[in-house]
C-alpha atoms as a PDB file:
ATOM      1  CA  UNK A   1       7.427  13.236  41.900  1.00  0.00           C
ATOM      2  CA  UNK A   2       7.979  13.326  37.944  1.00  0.00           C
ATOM      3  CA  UNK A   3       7.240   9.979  37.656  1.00  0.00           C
ATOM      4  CA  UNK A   4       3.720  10.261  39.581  1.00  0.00           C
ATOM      5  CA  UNK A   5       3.108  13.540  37.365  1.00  0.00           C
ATOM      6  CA  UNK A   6       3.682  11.532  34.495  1.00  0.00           C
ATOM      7  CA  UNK A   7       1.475   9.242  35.825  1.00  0.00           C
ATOM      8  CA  UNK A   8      -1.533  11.400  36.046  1.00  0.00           C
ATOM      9  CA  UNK A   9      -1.087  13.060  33.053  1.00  0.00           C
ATOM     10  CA  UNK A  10      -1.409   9.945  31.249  1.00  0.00           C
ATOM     11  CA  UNK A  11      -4.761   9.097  33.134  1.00  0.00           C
ATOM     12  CA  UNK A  12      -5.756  12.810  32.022  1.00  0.00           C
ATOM     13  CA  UNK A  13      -5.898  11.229  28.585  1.00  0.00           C
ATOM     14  CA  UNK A  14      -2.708  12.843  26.873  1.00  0.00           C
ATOM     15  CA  UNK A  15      -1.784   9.803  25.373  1.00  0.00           C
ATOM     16  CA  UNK A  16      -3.945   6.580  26.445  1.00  0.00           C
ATOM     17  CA  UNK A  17      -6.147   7.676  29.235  1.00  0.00           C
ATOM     18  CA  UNK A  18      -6.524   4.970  32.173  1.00  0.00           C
ATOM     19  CA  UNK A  19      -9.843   3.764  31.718  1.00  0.00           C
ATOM     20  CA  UNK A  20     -10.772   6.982  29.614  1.00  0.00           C
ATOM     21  CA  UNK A  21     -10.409   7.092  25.631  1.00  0.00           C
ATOM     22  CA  UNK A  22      -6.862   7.124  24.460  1.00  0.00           C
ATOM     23  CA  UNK A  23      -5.891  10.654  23.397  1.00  0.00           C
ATOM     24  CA  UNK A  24      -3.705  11.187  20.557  1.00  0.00           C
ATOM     25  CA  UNK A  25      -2.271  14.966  20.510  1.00  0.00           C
ATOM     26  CA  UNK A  26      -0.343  16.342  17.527  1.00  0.00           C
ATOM     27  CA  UNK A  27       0.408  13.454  15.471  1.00  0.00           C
ATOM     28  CA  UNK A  28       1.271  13.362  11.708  1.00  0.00           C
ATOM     29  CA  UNK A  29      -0.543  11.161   9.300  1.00  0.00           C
ATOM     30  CA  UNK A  30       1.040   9.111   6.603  1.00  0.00           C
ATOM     31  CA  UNK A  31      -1.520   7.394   4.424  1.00  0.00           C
ATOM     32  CA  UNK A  32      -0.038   3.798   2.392  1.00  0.00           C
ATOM     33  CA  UNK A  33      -2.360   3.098  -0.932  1.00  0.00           C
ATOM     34  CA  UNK A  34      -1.556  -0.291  -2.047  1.00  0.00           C
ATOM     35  CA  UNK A  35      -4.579   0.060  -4.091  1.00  0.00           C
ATOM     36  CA  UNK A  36      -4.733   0.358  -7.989  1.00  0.00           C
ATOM     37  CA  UNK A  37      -6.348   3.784  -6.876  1.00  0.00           C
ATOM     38  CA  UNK A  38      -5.307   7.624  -7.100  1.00  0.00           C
ATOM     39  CA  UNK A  39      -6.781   9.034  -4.169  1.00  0.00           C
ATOM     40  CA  UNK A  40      -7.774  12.992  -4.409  1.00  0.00           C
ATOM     41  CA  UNK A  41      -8.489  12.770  -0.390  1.00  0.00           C
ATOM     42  CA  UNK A  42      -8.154  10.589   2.442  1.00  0.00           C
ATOM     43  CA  UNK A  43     -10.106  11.993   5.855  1.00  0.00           C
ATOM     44  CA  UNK A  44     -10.084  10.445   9.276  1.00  0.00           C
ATOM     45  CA  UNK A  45     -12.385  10.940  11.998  1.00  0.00           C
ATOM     46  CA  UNK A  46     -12.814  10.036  15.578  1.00  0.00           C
ATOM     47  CA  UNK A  47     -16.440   9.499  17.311  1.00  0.00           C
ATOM     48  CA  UNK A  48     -15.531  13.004  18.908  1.00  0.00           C
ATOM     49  CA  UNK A  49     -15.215  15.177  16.171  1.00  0.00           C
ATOM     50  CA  UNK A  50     -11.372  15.143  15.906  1.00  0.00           C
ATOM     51  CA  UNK A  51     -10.779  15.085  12.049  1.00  0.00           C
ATOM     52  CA  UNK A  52      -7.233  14.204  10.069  1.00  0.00           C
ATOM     53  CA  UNK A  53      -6.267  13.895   6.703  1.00  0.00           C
ATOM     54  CA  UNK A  54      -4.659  13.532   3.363  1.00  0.00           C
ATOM     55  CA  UNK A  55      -4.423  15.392   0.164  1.00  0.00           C
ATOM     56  CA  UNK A  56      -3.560  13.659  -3.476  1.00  0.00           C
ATOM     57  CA  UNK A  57      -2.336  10.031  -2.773  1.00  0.00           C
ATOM     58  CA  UNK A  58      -1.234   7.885  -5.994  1.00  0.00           C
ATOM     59  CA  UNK A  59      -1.650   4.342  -6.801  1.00  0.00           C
ATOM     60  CA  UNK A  60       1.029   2.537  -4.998  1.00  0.00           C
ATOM     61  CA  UNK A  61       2.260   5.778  -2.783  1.00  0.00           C
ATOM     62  CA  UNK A  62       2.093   7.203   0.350  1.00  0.00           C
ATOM     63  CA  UNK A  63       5.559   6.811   2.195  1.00  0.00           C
ATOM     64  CA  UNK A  64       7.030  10.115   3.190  1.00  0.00           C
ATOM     65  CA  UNK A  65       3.927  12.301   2.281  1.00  0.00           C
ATOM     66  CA  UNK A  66       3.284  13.658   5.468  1.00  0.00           C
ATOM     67  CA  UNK A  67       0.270  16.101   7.030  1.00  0.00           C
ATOM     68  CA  UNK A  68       0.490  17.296  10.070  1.00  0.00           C
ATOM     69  CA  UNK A  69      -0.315  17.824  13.082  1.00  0.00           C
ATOM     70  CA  UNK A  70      -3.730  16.748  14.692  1.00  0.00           C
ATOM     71  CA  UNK A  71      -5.269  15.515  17.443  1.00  0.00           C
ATOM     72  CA  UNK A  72      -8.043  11.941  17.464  1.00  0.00           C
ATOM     73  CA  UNK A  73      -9.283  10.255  20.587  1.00  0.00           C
ATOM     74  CA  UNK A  74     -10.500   6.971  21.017  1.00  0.00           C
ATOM     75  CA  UNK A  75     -10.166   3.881  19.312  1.00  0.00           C
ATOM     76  CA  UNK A  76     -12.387   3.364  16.259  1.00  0.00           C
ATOM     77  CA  UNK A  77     -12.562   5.606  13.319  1.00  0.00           C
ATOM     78  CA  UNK A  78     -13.909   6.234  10.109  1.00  0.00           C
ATOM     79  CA  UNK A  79     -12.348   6.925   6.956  1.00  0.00           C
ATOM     80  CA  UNK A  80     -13.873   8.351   3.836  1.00  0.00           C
ATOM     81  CA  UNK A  81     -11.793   8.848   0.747  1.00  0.00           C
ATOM     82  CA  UNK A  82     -11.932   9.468  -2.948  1.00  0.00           C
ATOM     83  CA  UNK A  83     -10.260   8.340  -5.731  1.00  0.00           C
ATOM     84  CA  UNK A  84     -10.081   6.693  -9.352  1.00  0.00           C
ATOM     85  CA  UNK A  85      -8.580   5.015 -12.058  1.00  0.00           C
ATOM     86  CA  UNK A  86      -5.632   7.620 -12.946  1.00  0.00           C
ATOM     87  CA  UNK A  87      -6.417   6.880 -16.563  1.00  0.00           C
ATOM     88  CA  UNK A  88     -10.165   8.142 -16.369  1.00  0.00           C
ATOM     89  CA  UNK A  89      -9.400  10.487 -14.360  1.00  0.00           C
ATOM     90  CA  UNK A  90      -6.657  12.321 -17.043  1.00  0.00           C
ATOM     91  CA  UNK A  91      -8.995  11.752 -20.079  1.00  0.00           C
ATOM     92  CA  UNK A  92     -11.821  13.331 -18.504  1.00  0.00           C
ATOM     93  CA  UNK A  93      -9.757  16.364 -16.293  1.00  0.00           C
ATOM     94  CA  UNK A  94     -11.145  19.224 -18.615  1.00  0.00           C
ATOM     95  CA  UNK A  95     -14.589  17.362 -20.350  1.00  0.00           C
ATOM     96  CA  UNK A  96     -16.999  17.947 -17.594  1.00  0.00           C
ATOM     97  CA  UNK A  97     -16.913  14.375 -16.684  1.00  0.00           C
ATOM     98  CA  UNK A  98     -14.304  14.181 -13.981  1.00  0.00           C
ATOM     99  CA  UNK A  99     -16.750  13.572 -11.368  1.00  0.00           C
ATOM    100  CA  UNK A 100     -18.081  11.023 -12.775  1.00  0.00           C
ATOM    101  CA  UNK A 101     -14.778   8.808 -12.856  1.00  0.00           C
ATOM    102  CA  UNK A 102     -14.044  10.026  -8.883  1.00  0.00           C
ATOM    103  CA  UNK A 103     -15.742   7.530  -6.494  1.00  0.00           C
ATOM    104  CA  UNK A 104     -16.653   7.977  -2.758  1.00  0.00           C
ATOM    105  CA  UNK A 105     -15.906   5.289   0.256  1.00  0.00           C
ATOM    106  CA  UNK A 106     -16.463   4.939   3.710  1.00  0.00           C
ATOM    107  CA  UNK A 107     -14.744   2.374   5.996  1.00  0.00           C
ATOM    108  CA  UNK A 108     -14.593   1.932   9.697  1.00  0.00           C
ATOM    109  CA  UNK A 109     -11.205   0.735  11.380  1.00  0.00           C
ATOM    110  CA  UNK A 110      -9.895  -0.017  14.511  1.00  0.00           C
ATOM    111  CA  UNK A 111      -6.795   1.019  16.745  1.00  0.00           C
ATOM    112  CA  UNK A 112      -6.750  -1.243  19.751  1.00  0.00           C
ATOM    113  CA  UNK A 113      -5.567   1.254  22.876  1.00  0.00           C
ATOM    114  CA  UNK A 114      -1.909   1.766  23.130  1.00  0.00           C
ATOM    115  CA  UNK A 115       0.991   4.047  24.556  1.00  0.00           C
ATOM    116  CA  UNK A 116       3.072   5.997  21.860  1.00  0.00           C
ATOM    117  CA  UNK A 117       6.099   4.152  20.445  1.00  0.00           C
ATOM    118  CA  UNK A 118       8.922   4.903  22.352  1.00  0.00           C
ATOM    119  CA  UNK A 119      11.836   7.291  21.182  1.00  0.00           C
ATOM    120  CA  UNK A 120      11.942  11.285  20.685  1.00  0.00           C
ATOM    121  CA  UNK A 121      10.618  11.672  16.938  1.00  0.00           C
ATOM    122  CA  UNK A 122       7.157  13.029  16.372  1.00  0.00           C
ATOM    123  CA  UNK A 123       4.508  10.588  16.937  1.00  0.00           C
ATOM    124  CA  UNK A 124       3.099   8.960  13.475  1.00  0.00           C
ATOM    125  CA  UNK A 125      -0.804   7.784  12.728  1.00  0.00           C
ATOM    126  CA  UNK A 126       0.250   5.399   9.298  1.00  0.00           C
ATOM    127  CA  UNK A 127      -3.272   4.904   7.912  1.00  0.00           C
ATOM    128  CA  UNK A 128      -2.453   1.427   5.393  1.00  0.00           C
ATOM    129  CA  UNK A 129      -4.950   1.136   2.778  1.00  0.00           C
ATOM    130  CA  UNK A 130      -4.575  -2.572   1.338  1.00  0.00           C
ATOM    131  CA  UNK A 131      -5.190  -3.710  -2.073  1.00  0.00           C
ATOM    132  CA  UNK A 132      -8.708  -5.721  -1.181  1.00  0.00           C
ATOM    133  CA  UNK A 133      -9.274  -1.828   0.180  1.00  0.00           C
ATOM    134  CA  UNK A 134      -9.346  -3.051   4.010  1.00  0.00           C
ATOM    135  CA  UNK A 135      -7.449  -0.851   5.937  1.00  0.00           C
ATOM    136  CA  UNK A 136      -5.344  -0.741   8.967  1.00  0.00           C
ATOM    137  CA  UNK A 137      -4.044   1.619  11.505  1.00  0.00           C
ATOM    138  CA  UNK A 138      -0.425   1.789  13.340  1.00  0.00           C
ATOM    139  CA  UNK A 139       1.279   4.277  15.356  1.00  0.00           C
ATOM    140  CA  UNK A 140       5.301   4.799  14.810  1.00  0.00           C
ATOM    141  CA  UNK A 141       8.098   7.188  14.735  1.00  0.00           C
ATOM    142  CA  UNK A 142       9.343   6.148  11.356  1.00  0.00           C
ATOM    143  CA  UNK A 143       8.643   8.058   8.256  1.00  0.00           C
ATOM    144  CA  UNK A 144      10.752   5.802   6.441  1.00  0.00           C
ATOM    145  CA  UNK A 145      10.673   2.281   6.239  1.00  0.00           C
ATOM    146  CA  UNK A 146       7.000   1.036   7.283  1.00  0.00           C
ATOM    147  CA  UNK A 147       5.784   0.368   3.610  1.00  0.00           C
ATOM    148  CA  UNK A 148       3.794  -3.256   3.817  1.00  0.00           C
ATOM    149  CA  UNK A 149       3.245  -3.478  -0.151  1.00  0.00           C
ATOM    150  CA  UNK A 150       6.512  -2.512  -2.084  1.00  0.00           C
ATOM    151  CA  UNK A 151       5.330  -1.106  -5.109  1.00  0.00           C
ATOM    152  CA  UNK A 152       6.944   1.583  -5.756  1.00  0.00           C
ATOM    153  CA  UNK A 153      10.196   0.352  -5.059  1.00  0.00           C
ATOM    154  CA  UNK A 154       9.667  -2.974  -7.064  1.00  0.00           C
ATOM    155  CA  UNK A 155       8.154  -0.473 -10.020  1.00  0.00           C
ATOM    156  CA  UNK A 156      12.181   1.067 -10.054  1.00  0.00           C
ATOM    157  CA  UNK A 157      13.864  -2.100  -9.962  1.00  0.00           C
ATOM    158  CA  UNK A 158      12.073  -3.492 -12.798  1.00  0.00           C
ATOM    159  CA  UNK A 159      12.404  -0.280 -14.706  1.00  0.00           C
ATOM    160  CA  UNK A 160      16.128   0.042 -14.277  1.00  0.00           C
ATOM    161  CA  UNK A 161      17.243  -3.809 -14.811  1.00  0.00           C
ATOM    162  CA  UNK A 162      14.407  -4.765 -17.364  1.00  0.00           C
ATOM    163  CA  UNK A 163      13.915  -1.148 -19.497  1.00  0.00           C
ATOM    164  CA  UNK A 164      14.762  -2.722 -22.513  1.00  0.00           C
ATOM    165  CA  UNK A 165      11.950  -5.571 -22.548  1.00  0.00           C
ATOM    166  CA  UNK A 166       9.434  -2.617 -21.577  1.00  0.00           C
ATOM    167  CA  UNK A 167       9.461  -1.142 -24.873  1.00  0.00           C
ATOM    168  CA  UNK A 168       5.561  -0.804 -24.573  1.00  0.00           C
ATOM    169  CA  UNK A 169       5.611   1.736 -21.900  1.00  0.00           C
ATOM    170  CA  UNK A 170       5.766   5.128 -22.420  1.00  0.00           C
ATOM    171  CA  UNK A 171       7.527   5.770 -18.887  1.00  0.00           C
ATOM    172  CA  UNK A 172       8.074   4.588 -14.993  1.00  0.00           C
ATOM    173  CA  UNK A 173       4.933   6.292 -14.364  1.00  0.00           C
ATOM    174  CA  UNK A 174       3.105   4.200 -17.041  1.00  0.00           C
ATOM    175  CA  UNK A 175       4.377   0.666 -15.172  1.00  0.00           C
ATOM    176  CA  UNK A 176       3.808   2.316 -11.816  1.00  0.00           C
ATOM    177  CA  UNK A 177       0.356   2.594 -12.734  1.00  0.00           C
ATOM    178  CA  UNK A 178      -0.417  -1.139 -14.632  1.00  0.00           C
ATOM    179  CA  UNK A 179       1.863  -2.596 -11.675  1.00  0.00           C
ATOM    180  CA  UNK A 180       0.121  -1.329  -8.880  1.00  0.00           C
ATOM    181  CA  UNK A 181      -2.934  -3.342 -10.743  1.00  0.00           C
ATOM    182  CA  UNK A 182      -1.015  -6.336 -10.658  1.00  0.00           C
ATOM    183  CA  UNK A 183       0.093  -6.282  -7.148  1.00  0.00           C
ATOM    184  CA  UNK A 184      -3.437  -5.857  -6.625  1.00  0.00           C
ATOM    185  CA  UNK A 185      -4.176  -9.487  -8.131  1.00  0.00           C
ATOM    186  CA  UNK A 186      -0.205 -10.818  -6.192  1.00  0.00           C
ATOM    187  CA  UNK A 187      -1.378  -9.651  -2.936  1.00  0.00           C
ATOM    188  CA  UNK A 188      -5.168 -10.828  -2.913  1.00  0.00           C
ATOM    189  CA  UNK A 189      -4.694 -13.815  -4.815  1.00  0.00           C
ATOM    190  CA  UNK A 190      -1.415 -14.848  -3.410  1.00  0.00           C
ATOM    191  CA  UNK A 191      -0.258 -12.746  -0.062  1.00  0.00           C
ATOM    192  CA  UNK A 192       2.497 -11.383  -2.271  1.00  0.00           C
ATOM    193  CA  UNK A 193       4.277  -8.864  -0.305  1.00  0.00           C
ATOM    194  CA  UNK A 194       7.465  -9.356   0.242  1.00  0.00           C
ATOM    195  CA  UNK A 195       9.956  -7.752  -1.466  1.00  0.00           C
ATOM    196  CA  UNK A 196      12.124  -9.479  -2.958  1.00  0.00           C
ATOM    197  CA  UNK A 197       9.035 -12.429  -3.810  1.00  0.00           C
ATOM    198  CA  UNK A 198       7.120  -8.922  -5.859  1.00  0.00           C
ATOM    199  CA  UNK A 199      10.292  -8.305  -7.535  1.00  0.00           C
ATOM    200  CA  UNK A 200       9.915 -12.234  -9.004  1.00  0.00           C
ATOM    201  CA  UNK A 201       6.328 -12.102  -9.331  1.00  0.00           C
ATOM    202  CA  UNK A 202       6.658  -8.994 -11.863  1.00  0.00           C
ATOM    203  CA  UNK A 203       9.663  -9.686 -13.841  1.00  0.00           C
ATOM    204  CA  UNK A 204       7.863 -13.104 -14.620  1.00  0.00           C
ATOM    205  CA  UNK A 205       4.432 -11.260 -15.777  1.00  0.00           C
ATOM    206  CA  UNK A 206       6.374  -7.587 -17.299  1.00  0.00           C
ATOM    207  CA  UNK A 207       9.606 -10.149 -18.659  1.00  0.00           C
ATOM    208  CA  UNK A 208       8.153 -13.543 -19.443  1.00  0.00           C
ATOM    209  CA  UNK A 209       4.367 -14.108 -19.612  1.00  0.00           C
ATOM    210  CA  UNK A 210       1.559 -12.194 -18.299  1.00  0.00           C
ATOM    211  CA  UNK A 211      -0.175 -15.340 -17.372  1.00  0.00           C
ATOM    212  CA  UNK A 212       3.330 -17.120 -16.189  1.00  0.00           C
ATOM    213  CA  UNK A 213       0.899 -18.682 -13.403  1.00  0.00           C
ATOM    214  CA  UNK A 214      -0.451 -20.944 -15.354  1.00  0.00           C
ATOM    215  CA  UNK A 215       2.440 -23.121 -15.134  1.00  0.00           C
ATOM    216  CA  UNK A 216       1.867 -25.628 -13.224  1.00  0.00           C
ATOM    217  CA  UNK A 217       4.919 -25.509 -11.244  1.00  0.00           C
ATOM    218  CA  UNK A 218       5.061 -21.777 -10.451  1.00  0.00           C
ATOM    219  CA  UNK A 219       0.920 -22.241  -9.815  1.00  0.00           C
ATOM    220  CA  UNK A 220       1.697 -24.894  -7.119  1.00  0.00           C
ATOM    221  CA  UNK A 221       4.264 -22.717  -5.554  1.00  0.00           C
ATOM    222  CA  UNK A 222       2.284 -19.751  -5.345  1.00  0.00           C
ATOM    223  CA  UNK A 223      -0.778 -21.746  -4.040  1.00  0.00           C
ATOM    224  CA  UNK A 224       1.046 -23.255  -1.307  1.00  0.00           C
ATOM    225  CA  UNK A 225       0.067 -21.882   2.012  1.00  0.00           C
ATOM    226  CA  UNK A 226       3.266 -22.946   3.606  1.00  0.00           C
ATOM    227  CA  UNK A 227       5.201 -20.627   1.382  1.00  0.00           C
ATOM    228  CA  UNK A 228       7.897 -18.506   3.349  1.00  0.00           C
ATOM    229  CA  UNK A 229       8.633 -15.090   2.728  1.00  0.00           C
ATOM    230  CA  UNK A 230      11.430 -14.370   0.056  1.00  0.00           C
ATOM    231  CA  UNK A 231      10.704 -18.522  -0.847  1.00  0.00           C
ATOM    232  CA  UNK A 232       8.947 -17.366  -4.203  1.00  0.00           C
ATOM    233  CA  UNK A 233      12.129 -15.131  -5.193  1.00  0.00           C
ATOM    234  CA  UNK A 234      14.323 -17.833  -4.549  1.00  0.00           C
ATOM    235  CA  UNK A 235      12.504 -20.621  -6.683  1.00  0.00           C
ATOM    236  CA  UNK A 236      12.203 -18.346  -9.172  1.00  0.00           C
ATOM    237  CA  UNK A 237      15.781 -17.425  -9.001  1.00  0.00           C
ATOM    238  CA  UNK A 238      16.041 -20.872  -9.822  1.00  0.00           C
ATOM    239  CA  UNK A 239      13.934 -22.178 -12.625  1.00  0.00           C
ATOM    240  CA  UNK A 240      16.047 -22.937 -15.806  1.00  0.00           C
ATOM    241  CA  UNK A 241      16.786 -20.450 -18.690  1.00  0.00           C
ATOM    242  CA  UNK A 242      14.748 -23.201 -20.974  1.00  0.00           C
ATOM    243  CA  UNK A 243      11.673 -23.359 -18.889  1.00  0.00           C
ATOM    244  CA  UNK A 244      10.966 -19.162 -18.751  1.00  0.00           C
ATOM    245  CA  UNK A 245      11.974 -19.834 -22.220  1.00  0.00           C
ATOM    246  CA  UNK A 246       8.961 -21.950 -23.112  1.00  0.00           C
ATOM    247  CA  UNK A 247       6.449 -20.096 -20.894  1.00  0.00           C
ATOM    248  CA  UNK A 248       7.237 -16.810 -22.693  1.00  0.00           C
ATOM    249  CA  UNK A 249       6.683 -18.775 -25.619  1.00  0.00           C
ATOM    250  CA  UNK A 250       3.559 -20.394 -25.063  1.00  0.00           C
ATOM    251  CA  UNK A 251       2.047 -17.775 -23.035  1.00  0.00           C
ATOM    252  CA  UNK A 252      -0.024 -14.849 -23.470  1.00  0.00           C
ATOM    253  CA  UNK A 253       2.253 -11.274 -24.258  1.00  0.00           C
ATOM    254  CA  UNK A 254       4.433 -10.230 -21.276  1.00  0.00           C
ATOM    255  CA  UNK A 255       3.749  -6.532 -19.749  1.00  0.00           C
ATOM    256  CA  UNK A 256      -0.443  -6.786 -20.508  1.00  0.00           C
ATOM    257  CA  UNK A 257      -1.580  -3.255 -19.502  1.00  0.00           C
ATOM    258  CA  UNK A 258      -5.290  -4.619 -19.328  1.00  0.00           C
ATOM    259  CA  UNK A 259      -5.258  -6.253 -15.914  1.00  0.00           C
END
């Protein structure tokens, strides 16, 4: 009997509707920006009029920032959003020119029809705005744990192992900020993503060159499509004392804040 109750409830559209719209009731929304955007908003609406969203949203962040609790139905949605360069946007809070520096987007994405993860934690709309500014939807039940793009963990390794050859920035924030633009260029350039493969690709432009790809060797890795996950890290991990020697050496200042 609970199981056929279950059943029609289901059809009802509490969840994913049989052949009607899928109905999501009282999820949370966690918004990822990989982008080398601030984002004062971040709204999402269903063909219905169901509405979500996100307040202040800073280059790189997202995970754990959570707004709750709404209800969307169906399966495509649009997204509009705001946002800037954070630097613009701090010189010109107070001049009269802040909205100026603030632009508007609109983007359509779609959520293919799908059950709720399984497991007892509040259901989870992650909203994963890439660096190219394509975005993605997921459902979960994880706050933690579902960044794609690592920035801002890669931003506090490199600040707590390399501080010393950061002498040029004024703070984490600072290289939160100029990173986030580089990961921009890693990810569309060359799928960087990985972890442990961003950590290499920004102690080699923040510790050795800012234009360490173009070495050949570390070029041809990076522009092989066959590259593995974590494979970039490990050649790196590799390359001889000598060699980051001479591309530090004969390559443009390492840490260039004007990406």
């Amino acid at each position: 009997m609970r199981r056929a109750l279950v059943g029609v409830l289901l059809c009802l559209g509490l969840l994913a509707g049989c052949n009607a719209e899928p109905t999501y009731q009282g999820v949370s929304v966690v918004t990822y920006n990989y982008t080398p955007w601030d984002m004062t908003s971040v709204r999402i609406a269903d063909a219905f009029g169901g509405v979500a969203g996100s307040g202040m949203i800073r280059s790189g962040g997202g995970e754990g920032s959570v707004s709750c609790c709404y209800t969307l139905k169906g399966t495509d949605f649009t997204v509009k959003w705001k946002g800037g360069d954070a630097d613009l946007m701090r010189k010109h809070m107070f001049d009269g020119k802040f909205d100026e520096v603030i632009f508007a987007k609109e983007t359509t994405v779609h959520l293919p029809s799908q059950d709720a993860p399984p497991g007892d934690g509040p259901v989870i709309l992650e909203l994963h705005i890439y660096p190219d500014e394509h975005m993605e939807l997921a459902l979960s039940r994880q706050l933690l744990g579902q960044v794609r793009i690592p920035i801002p963990d890669t931003t506090r390794w490199l600040y707590e192992h390399h501080r010393k050859e950061l002498a040029g920035y004024e703070d984490i924030h600072e290289l939160r900020y100029v990173l986030a633009k580089v990961a921009k260029q890693a990810w569309v350039r060359y799928r960087i993503e990985e972890a442990e493969d961003m950590r290499a690709y920004m102690y080699l432009y923040f510790v050795v060159a800012s234009d360490f790809n173009k070495d050949a060797e570390i070029a041809a890795l990076l522009n092989d499509g066959g590259r593995k996950p974590g494979e970039f890290w490990r050649r790196v991990a590799g390359i001889p004392e000598s060699t980051l020697a001479r591309i530090k050496a004969s390559g443009a200042p390492a840490g260039d804040k004007n990406v």
